[in-house]
N, C-alpha and C. Protein backbone atom coordinates (compact mmCIF):
# COMPACT_ATOMS: atom_id res chain seq x y z
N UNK A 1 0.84 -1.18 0.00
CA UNK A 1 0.00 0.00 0.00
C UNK A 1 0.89 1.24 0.00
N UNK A 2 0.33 2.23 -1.09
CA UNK A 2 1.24 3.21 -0.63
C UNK A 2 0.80 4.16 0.35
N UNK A 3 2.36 5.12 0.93
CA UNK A 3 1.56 6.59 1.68
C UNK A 3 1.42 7.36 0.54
N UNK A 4 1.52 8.72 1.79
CA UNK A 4 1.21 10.00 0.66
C UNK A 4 2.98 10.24 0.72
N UNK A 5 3.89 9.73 0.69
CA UNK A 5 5.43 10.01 0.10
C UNK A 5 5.82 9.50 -0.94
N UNK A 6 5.09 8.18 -1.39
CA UNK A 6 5.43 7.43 -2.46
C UNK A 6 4.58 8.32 -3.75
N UNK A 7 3.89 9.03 -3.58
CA UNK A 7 3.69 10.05 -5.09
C UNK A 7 4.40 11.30 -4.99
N UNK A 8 4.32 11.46 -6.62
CA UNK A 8 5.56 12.13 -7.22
C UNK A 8 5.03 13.97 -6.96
N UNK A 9 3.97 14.30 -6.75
CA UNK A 9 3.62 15.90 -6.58
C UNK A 9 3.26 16.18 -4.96
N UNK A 10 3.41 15.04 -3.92
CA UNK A 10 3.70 15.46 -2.77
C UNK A 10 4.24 16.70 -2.25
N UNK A 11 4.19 17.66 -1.16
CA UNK A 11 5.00 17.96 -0.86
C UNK A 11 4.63 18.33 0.53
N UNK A 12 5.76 18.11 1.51
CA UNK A 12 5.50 18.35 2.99
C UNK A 12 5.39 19.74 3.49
N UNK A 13 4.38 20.60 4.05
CA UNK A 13 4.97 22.08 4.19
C UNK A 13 5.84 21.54 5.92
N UNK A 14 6.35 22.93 6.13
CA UNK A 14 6.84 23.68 7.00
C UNK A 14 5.79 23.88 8.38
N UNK A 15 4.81 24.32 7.77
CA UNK A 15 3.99 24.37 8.95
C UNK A 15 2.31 24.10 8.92
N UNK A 16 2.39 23.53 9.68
CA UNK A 16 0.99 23.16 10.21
C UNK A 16 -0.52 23.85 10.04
N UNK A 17 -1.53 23.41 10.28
CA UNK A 17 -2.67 24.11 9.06
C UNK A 17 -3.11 25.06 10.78
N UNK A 18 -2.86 24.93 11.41
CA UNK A 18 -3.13 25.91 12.42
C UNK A 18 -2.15 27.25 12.48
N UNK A 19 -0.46 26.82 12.02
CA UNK A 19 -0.24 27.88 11.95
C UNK A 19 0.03 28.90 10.60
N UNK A 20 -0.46 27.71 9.63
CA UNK A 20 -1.17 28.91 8.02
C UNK A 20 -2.38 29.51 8.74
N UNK A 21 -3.52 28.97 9.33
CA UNK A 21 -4.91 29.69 9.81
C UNK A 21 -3.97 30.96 10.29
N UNK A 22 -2.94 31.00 11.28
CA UNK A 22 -2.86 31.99 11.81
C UNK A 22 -2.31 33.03 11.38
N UNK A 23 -1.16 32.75 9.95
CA UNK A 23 -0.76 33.68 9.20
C UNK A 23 -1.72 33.72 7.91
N UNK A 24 -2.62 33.04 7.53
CA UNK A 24 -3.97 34.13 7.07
C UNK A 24 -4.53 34.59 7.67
N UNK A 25 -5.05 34.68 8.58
CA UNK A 25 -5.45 35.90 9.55
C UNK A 25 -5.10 36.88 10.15
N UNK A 26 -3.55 36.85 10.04
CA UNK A 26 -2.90 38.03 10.37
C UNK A 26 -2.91 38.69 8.91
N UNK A 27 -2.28 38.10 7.54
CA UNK A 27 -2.30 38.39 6.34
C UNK A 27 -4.07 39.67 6.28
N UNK A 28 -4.80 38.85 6.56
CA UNK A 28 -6.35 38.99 6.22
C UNK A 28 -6.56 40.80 7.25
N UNK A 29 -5.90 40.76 8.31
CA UNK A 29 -6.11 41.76 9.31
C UNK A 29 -5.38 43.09 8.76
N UNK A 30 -4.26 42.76 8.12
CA UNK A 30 -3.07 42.96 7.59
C UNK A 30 -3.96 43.85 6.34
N UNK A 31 -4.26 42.75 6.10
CA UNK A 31 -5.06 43.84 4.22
C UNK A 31 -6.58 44.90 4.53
N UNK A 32 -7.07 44.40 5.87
CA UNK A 32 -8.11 45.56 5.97
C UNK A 32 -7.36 46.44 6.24
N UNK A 33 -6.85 46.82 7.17
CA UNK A 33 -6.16 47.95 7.95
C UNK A 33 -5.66 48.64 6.29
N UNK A 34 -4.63 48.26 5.59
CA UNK A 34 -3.98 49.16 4.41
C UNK A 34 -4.94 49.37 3.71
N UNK A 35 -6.10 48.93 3.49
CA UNK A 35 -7.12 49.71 2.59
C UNK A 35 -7.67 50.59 3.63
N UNK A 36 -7.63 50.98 4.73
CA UNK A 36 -8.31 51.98 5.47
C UNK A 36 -9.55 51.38 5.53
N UNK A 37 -9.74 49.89 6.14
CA UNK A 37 -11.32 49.63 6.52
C UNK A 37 -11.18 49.24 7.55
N UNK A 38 -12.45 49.32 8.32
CA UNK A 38 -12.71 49.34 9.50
C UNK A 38 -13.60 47.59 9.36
N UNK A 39 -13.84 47.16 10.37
CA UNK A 39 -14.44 45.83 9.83
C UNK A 39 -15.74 46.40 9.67
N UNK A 40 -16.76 47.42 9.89
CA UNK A 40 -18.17 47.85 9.65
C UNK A 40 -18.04 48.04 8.09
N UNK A 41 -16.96 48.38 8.04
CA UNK A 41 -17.00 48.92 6.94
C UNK A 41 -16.34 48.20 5.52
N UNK A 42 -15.71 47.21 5.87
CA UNK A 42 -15.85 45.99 5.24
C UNK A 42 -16.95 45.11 4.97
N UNK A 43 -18.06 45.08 5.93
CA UNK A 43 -19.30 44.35 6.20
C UNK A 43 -20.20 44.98 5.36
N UNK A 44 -20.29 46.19 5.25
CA UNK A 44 -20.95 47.06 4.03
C UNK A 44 -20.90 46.73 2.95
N UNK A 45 -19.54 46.94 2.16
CA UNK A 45 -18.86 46.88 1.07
C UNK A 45 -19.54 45.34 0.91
N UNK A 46 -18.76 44.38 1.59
CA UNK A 46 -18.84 42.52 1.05
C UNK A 46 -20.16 41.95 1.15
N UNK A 47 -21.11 42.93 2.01
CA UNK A 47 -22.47 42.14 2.68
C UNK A 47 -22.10 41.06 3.27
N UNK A 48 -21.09 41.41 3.82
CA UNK A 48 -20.87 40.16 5.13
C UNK A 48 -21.00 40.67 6.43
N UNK A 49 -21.92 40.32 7.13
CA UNK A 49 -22.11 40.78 8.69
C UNK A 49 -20.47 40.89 9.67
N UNK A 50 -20.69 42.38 9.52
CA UNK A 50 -19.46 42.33 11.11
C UNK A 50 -18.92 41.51 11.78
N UNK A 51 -20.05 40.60 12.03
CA UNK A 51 -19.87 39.81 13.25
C UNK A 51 -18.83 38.83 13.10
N UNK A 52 -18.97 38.33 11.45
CA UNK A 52 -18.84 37.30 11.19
C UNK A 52 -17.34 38.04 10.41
N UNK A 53 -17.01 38.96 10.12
CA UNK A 53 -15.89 39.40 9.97
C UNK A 53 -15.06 39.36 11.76
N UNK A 54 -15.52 40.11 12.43
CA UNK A 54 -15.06 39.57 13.50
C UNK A 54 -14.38 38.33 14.16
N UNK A 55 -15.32 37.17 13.94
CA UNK A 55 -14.99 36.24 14.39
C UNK A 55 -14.00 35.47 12.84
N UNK A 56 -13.89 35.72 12.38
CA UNK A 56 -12.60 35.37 11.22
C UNK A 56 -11.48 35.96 11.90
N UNK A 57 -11.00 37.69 12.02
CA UNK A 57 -9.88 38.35 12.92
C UNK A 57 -9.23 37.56 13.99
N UNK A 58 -10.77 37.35 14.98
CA UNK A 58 -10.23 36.43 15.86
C UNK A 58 -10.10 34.59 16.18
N UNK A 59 -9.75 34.45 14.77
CA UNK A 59 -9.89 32.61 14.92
C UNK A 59 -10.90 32.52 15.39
N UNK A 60 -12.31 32.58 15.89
CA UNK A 60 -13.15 31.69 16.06
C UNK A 60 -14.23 31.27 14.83
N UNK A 61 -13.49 31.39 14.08
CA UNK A 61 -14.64 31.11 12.63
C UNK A 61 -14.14 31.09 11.25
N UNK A 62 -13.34 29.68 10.77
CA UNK A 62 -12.52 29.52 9.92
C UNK A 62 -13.59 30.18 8.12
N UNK A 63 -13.46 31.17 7.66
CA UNK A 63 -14.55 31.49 6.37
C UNK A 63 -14.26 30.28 5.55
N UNK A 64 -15.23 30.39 4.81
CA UNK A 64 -15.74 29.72 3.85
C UNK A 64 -15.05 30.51 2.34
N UNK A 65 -14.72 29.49 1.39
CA UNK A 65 -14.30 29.98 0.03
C UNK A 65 -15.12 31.24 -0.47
N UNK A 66 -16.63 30.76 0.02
CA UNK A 66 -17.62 31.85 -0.91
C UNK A 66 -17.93 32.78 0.17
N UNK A 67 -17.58 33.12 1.47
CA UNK A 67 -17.40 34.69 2.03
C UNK A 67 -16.07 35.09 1.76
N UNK A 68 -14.98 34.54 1.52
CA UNK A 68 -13.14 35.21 1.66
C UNK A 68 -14.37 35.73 0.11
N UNK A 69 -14.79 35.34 -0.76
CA UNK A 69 -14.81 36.11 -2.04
C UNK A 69 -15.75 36.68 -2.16
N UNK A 70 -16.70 36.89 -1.21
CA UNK A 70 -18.12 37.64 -1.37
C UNK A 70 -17.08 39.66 -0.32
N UNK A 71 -16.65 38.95 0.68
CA UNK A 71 -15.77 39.83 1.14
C UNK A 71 -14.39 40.66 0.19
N UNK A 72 -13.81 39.92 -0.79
CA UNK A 72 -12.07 40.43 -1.55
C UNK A 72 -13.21 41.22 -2.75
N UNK A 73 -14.23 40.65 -3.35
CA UNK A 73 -14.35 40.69 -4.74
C UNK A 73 -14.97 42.21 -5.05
N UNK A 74 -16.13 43.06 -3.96
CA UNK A 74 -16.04 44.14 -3.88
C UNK A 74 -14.94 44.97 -4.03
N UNK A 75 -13.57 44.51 -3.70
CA UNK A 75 -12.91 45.52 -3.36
C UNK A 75 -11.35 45.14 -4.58
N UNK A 76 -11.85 44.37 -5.39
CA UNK A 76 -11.07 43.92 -6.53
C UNK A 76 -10.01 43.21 -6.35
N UNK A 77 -10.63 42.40 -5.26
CA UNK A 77 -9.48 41.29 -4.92
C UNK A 77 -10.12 40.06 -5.54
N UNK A 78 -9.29 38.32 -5.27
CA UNK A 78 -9.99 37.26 -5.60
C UNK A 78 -9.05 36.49 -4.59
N UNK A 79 -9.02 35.08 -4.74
CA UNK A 79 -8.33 34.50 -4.11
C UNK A 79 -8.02 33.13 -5.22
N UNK A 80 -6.59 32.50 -5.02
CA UNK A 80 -6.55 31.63 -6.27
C UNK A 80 -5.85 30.74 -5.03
N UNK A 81 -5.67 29.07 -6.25
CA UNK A 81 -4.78 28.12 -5.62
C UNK A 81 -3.40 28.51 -5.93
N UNK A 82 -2.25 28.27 -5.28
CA UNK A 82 -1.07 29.05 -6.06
C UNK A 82 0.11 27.61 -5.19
N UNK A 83 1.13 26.99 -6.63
CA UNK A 83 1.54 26.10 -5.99
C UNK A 83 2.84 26.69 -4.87
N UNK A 84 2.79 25.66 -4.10
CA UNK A 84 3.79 26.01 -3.32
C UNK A 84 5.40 25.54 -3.78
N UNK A 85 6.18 26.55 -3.89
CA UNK A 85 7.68 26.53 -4.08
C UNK A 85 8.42 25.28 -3.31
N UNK A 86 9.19 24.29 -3.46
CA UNK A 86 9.87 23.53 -3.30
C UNK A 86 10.96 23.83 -2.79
């Protein structure tokens, strides 16, 4: 039987999916602030409730593909798969 080492497009990261959650969310905190938004005012723009912007900032609420883009796409962002460097 094989693992997941015996295929050929494997690759192991560096770090752990708790601490990518935590550098997209700093990333994510990171990009309101330089556009000058406030999270109300992100919630406007994306029609995503505050709240729920909120609880993304603070880890308690991992988003979903279709709020990160109901939230970026107002504001002429998107989000893609992008491979990771070796």
């Amino acid at each position: 039987m094989k693992n997941m080492y015996d295929y050929v497009n494997y690759i192991s990261t560096t770090k752990t999916p708790e601490e990518l959650e935590k550098d997209f969310t700093e990333e994510f905190i990171m990009f309101r602030k330089e556009n000058n938004l406030t999270q109300e005012l992100l919630a406007l723009y994306s029609n995503v409730n505050r709240t729920k912007i909120a609880r993304i900032e603070s880890m308690m609420h991992s988003p979903t593909v279709k709020n990160l883009l109901q939230i970026l796409g107002p504001l002429g962002y998107t989000i893609k798969i992008e491979k990771v460097k070796k």
